[in-house]
Structure formats: C-alpha cells, structure tokens
N, C-alpha and C. Protein backbone atom coordinates (compact mmCIF):
# COMPACT_ATOMS: atom_id res chain seq x y z
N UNK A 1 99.23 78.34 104.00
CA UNK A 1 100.37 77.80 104.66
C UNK A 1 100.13 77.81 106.16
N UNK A 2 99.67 79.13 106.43
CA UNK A 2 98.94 79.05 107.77
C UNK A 2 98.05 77.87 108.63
N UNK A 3 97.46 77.01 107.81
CA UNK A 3 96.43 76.11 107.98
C UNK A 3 97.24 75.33 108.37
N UNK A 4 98.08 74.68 107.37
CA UNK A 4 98.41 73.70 107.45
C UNK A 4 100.34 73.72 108.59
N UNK A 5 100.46 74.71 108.76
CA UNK A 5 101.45 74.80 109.67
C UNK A 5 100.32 74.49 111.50
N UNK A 6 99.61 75.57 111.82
CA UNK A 6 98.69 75.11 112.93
C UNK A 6 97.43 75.18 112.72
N UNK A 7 96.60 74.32 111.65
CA UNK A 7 95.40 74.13 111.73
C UNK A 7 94.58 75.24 111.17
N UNK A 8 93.59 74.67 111.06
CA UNK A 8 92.48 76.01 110.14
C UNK A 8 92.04 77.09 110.88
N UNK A 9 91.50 78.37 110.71
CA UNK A 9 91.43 79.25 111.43
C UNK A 9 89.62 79.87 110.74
N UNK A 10 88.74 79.80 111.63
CA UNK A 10 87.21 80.46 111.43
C UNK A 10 87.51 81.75 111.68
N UNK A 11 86.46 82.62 111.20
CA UNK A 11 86.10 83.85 110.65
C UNK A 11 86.39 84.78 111.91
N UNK A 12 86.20 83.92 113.35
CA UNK A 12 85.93 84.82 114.50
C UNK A 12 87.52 84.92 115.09
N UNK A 13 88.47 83.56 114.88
CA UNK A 13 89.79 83.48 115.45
C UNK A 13 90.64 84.74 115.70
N UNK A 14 91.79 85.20 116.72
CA UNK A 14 92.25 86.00 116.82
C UNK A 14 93.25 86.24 115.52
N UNK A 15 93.81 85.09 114.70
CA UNK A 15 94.82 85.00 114.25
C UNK A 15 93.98 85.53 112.80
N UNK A 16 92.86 86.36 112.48
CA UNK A 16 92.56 86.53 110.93
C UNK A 16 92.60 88.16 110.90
N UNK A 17 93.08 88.94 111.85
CA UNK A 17 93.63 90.36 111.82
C UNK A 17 94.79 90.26 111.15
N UNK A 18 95.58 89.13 111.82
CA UNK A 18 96.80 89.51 110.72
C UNK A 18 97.35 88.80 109.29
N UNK A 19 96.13 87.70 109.13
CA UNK A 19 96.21 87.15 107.71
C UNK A 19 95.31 87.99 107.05
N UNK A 20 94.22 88.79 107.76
CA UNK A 20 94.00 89.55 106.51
C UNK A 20 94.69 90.67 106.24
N UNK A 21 95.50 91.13 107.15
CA UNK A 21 96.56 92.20 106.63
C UNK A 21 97.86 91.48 105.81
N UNK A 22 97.73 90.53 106.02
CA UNK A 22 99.10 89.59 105.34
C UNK A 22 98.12 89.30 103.75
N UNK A 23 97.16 89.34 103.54
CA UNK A 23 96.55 89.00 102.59
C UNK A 23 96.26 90.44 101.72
N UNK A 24 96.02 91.33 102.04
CA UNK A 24 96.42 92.43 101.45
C UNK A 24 97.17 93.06 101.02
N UNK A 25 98.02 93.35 101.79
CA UNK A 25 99.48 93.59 101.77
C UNK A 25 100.29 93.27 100.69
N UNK A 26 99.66 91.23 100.42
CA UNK A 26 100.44 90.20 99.44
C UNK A 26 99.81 91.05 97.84
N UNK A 27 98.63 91.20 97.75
CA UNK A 27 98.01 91.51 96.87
C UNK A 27 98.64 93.01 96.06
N UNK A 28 99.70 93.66 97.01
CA UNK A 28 100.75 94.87 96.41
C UNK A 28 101.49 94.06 95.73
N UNK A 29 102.46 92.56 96.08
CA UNK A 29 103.78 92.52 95.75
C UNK A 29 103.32 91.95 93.70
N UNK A 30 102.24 92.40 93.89
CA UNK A 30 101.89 92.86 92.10
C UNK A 30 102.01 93.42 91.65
N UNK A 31 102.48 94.71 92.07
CA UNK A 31 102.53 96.44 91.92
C UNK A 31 103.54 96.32 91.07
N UNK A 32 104.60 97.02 90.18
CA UNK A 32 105.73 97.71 90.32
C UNK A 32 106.13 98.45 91.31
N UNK A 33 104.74 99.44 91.91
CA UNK A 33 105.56 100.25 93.04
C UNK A 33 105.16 99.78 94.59
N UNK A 34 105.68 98.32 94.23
CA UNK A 34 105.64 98.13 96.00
C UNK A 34 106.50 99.04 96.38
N UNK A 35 107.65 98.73 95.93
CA UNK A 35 108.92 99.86 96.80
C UNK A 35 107.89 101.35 97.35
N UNK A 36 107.00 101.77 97.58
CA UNK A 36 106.90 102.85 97.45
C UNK A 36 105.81 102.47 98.98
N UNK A 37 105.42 101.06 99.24
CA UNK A 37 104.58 101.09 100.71
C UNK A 37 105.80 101.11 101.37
N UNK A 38 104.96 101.25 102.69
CA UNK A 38 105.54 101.53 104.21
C UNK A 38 104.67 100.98 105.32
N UNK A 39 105.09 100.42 106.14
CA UNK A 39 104.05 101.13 107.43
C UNK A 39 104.77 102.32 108.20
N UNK A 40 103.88 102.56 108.77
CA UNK A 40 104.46 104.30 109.81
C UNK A 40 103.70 103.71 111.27
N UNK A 41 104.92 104.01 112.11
CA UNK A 41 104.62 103.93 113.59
C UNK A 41 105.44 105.15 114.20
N UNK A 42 104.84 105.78 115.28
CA UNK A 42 105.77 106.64 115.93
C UNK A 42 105.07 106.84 117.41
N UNK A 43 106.10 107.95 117.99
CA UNK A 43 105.92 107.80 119.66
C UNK A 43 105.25 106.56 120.26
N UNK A 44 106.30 105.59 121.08
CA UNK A 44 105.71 105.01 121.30
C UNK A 44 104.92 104.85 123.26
N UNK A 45 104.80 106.39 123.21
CA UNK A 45 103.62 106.37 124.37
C UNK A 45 101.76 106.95 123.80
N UNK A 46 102.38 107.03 122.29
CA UNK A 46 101.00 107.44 121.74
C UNK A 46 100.25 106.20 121.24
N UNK A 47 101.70 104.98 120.86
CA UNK A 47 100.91 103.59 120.49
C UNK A 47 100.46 104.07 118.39
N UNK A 48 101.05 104.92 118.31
CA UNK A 48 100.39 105.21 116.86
C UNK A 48 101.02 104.60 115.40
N UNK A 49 100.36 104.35 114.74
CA UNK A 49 100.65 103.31 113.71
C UNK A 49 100.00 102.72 112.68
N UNK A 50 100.15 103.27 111.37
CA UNK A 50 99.11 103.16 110.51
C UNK A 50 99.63 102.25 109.53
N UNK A 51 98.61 100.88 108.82
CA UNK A 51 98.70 100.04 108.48
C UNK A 51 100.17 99.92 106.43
N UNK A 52 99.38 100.83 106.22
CA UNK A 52 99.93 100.41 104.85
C UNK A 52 100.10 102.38 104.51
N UNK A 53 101.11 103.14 103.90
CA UNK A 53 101.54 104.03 103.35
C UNK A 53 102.07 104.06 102.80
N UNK A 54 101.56 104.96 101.19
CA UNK A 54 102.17 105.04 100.10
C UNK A 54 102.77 106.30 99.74
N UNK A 55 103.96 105.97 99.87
CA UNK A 55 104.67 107.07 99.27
C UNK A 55 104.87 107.84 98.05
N UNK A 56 104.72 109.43 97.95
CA UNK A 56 105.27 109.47 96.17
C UNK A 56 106.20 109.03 96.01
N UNK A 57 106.70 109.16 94.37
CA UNK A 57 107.93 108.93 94.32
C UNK A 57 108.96 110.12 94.17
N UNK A 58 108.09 111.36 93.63
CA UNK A 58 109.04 112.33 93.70
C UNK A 58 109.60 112.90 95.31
N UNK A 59 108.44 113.35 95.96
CA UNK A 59 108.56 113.80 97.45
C UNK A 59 108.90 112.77 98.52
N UNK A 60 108.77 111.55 98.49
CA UNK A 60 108.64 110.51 99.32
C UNK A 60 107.83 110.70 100.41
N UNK A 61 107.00 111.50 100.51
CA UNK A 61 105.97 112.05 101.11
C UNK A 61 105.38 111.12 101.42
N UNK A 62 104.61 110.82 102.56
CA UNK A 62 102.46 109.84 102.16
C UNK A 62 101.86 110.48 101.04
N UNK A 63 101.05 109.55 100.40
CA UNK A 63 100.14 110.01 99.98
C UNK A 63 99.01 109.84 99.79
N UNK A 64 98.85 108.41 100.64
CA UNK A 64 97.58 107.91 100.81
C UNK A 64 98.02 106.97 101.93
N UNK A 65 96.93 106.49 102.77
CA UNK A 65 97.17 105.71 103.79
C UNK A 65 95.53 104.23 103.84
N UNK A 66 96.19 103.24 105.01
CA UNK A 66 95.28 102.54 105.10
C UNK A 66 95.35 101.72 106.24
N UNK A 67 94.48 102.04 106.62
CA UNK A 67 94.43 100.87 108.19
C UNK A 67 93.79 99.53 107.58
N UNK A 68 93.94 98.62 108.04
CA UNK A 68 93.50 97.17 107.80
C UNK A 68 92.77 97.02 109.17
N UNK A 69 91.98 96.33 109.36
CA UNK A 69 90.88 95.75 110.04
C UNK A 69 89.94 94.87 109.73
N UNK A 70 89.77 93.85 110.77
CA UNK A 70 89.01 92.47 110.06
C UNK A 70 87.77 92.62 111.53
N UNK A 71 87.08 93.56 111.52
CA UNK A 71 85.97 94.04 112.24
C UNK A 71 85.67 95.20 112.02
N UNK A 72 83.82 95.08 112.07
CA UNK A 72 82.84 96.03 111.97
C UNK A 72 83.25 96.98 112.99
N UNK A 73 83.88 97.11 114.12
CA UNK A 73 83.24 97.90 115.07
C UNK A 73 83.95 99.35 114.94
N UNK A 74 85.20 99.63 114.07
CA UNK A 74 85.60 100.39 113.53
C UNK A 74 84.69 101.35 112.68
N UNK A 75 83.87 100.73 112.19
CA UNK A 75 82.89 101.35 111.82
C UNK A 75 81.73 102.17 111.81
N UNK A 76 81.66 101.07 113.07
CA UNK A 76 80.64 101.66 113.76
C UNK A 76 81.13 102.64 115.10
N UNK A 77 82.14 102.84 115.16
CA UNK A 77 82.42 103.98 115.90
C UNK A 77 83.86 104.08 116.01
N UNK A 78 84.07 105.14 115.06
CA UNK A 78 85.29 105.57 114.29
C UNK A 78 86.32 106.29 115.15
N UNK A 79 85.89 106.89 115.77
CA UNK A 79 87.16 107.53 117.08
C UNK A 79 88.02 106.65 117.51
N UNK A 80 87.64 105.10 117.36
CA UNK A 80 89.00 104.28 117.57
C UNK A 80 90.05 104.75 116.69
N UNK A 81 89.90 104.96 115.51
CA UNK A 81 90.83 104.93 114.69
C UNK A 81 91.55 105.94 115.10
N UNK A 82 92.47 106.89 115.79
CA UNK A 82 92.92 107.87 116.52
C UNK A 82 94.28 107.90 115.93
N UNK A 83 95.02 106.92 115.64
CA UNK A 83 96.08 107.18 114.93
C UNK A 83 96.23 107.14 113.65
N UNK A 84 94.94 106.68 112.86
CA UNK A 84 94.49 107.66 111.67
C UNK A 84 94.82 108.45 111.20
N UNK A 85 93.45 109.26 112.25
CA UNK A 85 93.19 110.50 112.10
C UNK A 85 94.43 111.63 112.56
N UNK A 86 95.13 110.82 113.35
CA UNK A 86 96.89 111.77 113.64
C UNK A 86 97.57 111.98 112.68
N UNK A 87 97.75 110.48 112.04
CA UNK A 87 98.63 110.78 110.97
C UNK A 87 97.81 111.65 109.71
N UNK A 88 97.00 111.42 109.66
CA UNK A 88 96.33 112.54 108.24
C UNK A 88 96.63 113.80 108.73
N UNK A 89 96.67 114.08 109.80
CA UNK A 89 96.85 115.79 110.47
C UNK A 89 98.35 116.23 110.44
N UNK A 90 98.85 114.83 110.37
CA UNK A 90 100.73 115.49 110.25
C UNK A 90 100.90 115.34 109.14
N UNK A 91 100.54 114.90 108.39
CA UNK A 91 100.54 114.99 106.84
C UNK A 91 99.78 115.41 105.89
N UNK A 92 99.73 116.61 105.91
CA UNK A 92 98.66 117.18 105.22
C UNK A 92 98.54 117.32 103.08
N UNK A 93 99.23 116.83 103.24
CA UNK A 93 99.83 116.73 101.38
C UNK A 93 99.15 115.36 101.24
N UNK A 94 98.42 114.65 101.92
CA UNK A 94 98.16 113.06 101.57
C UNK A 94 96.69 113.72 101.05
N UNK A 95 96.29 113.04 100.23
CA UNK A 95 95.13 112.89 99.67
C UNK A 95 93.50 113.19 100.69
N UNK A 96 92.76 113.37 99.97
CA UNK A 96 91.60 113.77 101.35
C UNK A 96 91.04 112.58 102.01
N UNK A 97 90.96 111.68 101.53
CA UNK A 97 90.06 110.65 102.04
C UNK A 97 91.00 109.44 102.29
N UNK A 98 91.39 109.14 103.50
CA UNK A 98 91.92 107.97 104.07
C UNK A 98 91.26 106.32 103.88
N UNK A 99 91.64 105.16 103.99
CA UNK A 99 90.84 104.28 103.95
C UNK A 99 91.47 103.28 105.14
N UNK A 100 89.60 102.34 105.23
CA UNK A 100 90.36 101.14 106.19
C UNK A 100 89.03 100.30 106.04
N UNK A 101 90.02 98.80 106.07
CA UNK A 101 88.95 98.16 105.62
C UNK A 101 88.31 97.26 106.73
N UNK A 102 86.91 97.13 106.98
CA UNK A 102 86.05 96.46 107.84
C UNK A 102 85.74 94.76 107.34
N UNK A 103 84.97 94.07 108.38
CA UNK A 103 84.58 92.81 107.72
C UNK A 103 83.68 93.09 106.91
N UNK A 104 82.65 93.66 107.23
CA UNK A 104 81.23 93.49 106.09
C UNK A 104 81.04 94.86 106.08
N UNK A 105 81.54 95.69 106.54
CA UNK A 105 80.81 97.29 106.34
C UNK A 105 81.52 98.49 105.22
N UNK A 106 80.88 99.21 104.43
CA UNK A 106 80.98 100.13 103.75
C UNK A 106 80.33 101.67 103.80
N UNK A 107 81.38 102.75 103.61
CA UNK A 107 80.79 103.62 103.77
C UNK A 107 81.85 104.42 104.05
N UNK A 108 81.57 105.77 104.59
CA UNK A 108 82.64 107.00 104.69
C UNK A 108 81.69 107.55 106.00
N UNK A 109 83.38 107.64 106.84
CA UNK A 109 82.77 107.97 107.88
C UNK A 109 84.01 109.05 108.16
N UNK A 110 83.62 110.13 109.74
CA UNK A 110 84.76 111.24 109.88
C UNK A 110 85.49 110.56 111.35
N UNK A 111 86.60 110.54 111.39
CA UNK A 111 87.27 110.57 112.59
C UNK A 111 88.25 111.45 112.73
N UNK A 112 87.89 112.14 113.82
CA UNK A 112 88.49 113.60 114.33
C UNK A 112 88.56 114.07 113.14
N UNK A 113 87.35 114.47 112.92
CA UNK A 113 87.29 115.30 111.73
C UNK A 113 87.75 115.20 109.93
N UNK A 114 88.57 113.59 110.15
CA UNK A 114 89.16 113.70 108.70
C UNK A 114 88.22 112.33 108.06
N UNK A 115 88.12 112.19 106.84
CA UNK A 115 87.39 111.24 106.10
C UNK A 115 88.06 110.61 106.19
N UNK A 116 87.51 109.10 106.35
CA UNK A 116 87.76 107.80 106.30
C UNK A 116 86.48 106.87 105.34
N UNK A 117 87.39 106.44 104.13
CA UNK A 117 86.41 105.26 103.51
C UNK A 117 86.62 103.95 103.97
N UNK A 118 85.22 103.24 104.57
CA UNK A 118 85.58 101.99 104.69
C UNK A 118 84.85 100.70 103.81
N UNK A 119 86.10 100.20 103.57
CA UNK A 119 85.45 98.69 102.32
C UNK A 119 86.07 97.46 103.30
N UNK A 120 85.15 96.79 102.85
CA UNK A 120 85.16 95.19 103.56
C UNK A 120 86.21 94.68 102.95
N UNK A 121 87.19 94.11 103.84
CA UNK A 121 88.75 93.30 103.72
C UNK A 121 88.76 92.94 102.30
N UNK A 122 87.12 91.74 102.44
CA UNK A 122 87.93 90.85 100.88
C UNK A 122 87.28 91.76 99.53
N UNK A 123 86.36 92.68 99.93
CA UNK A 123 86.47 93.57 98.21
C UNK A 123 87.75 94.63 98.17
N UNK A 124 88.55 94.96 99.26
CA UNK A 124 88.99 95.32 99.00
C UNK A 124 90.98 94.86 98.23
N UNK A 125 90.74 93.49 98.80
CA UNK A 125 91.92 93.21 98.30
C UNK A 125 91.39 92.38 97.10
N UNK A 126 90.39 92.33 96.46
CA UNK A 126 89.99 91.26 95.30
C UNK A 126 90.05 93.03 94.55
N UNK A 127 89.63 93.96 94.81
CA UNK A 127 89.64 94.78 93.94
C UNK A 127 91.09 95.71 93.84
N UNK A 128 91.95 95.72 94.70
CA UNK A 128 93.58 95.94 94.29
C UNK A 128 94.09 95.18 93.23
N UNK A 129 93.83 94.22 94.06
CA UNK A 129 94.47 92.69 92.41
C UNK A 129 93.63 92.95 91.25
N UNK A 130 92.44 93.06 91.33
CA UNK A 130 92.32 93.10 89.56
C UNK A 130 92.53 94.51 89.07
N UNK A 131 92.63 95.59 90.32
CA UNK A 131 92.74 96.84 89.03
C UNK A 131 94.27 97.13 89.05
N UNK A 132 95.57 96.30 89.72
CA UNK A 132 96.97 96.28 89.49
C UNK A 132 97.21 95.38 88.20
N UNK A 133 96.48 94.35 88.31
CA UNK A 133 96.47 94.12 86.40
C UNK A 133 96.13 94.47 85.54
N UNK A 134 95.02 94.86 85.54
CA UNK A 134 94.39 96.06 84.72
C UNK A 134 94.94 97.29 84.41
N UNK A 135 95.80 97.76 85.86
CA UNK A 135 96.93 98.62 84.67
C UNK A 135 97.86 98.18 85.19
N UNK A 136 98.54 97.22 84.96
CA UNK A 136 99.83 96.73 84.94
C UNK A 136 100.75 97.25 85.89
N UNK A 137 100.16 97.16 86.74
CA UNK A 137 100.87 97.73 88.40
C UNK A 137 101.05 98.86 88.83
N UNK A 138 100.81 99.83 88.08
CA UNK A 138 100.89 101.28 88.56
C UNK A 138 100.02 102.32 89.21
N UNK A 139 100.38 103.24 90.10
CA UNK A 139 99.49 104.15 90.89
C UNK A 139 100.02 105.35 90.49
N UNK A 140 98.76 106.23 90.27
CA UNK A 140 99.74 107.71 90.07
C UNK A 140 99.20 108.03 91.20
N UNK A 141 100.46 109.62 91.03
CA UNK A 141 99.92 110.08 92.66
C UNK A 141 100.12 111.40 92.34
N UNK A 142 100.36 111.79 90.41
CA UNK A 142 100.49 112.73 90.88
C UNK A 142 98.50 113.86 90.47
N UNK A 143 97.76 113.39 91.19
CA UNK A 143 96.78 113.59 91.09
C UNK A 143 96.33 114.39 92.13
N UNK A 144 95.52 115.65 91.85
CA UNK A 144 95.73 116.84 92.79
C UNK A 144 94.00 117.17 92.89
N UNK A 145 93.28 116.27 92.57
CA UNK A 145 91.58 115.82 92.70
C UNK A 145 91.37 115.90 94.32
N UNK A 146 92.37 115.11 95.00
CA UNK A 146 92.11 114.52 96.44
C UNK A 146 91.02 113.10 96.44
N UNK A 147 91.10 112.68 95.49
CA UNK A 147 90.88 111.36 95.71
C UNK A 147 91.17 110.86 95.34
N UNK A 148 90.59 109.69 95.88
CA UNK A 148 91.38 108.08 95.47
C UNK A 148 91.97 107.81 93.85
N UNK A 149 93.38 107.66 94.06
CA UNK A 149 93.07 107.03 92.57
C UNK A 149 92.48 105.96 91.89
N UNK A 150 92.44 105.76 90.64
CA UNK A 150 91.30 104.63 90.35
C UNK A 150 91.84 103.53 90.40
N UNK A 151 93.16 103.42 90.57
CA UNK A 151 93.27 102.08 91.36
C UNK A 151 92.46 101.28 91.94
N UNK A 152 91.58 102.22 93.09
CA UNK A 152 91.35 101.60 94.31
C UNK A 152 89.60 101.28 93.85
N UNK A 153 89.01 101.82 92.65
CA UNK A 153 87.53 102.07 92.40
C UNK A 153 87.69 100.87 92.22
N UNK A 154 86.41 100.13 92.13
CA UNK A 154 85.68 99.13 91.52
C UNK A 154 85.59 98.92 90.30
C-alpha cells in the first residue's frame, strides 16, 4: 500500500526501518496473543524504547523483548543497542536472551553485558508466521529454560 500511495521504496531508503517493523509486527496480528505485545518507552531524557514486548499473561510482566532493525551495524557493534540492554536490567524475570533483528546478519552477541540474538528482518518474520500456524497462534511463557520459546526456532 506503501508503494503505491508514494512510490516504490529500494533496500537502502529511509522509509524500510519502519515497514520492516510494520511488517513484523503485522506477522503477530496471527497470534491469539497479540493482546499480550507492547512497545515500552520511558524517560524521555534517556530516549529509551524497545521495539516489540511480550507480556505474560499471568504477571503482565515482559517476558521477552525485541528490537527491530533493518541494518547490519547493530551488529556489528552492539553497545548501540543501550536501551536494550536497560530494559533487560529492569526486568529481570524476562527470559535470558533478548532479540533484534539485522538486514543480513546472524548471531548472538553481549550488550552491556546481556545476550542479544540477532536474525535478519525477513527470516525472522517468515519464521514467526509459519511457526504461529504451526501452533495455531500461541506462545507459552510459562517456560523457566530461559530461552526462547520455540516459537521463535526455525
């Protein structure tokens, strides 16, 4: 709809940070438990603000988080991510390993100390959609492993 409201948009354009977070994002309203994302922003002289958070449903707690990103350079040097790594530190009941997704890069990296997995935008929203059908929209959370649920595997 984007296209065709102002024209097509290449890989490098400013405007594909937020269609690929609009493209992810879309790939929940498959869930049953959308109700259960968020985004989280706070203080705003810290600028902090993390992309997508899932709440339990018993605690309404986080319990997993995700920055969106449509660039490598996150990757390649992870201390950007700073409000991340904040919010994993004020929430310590969230799961161990945070995620955020890059253009082409994969891998697990630490910022300020906390794990971050990163998967490339489009495996990661081609692989939400098929494993929210695969089980028919649901996430547990109440899983006490500290990782990902298999939602999110391949």
């Amino acid at each position: 709809m984007r296209a065709a409201l102002f024209g097509p948009v290449d890989e490098a354009d400013n405007a594909m940070g937020g269609l690929v977070e609009t493209a992810i994002f879309c790939q929940w309203f498959h869930c049953s438990e959308m109700a259960q994302l968020r985004y989280a922003r706070w203080d705003k002289s810290e600028d902090g603000e993390v992309d997508i958070v899932y709440l339990d449903k018993q605690s309404l707690r986080p319990f997993w988080c995700l920055e969106v990103k449509w660039s490598d350079r996150y990757f390649d040097n992870p201390r950007l991510l700073k409000s991340l790594a904040t919010f994993m530190r004020k929430n310590p009941q969230l799961i161990d390993v945070a995620g955020a997704t890059t253009k082409t890069k994969r891998g697990m990296r630490r910022v300020m100390g906390e794990a971050v997995e990163f998967t490339p935008s489009a495996e990661y929203c081609y692989t939400v959609g098929k494993n929210i059908l695969g089980h028919k929209g649901t996430v547990r959370s109440d899983n006490d492993s500290g990782e990902l649920p298999d939602l999110f595997q391949p």
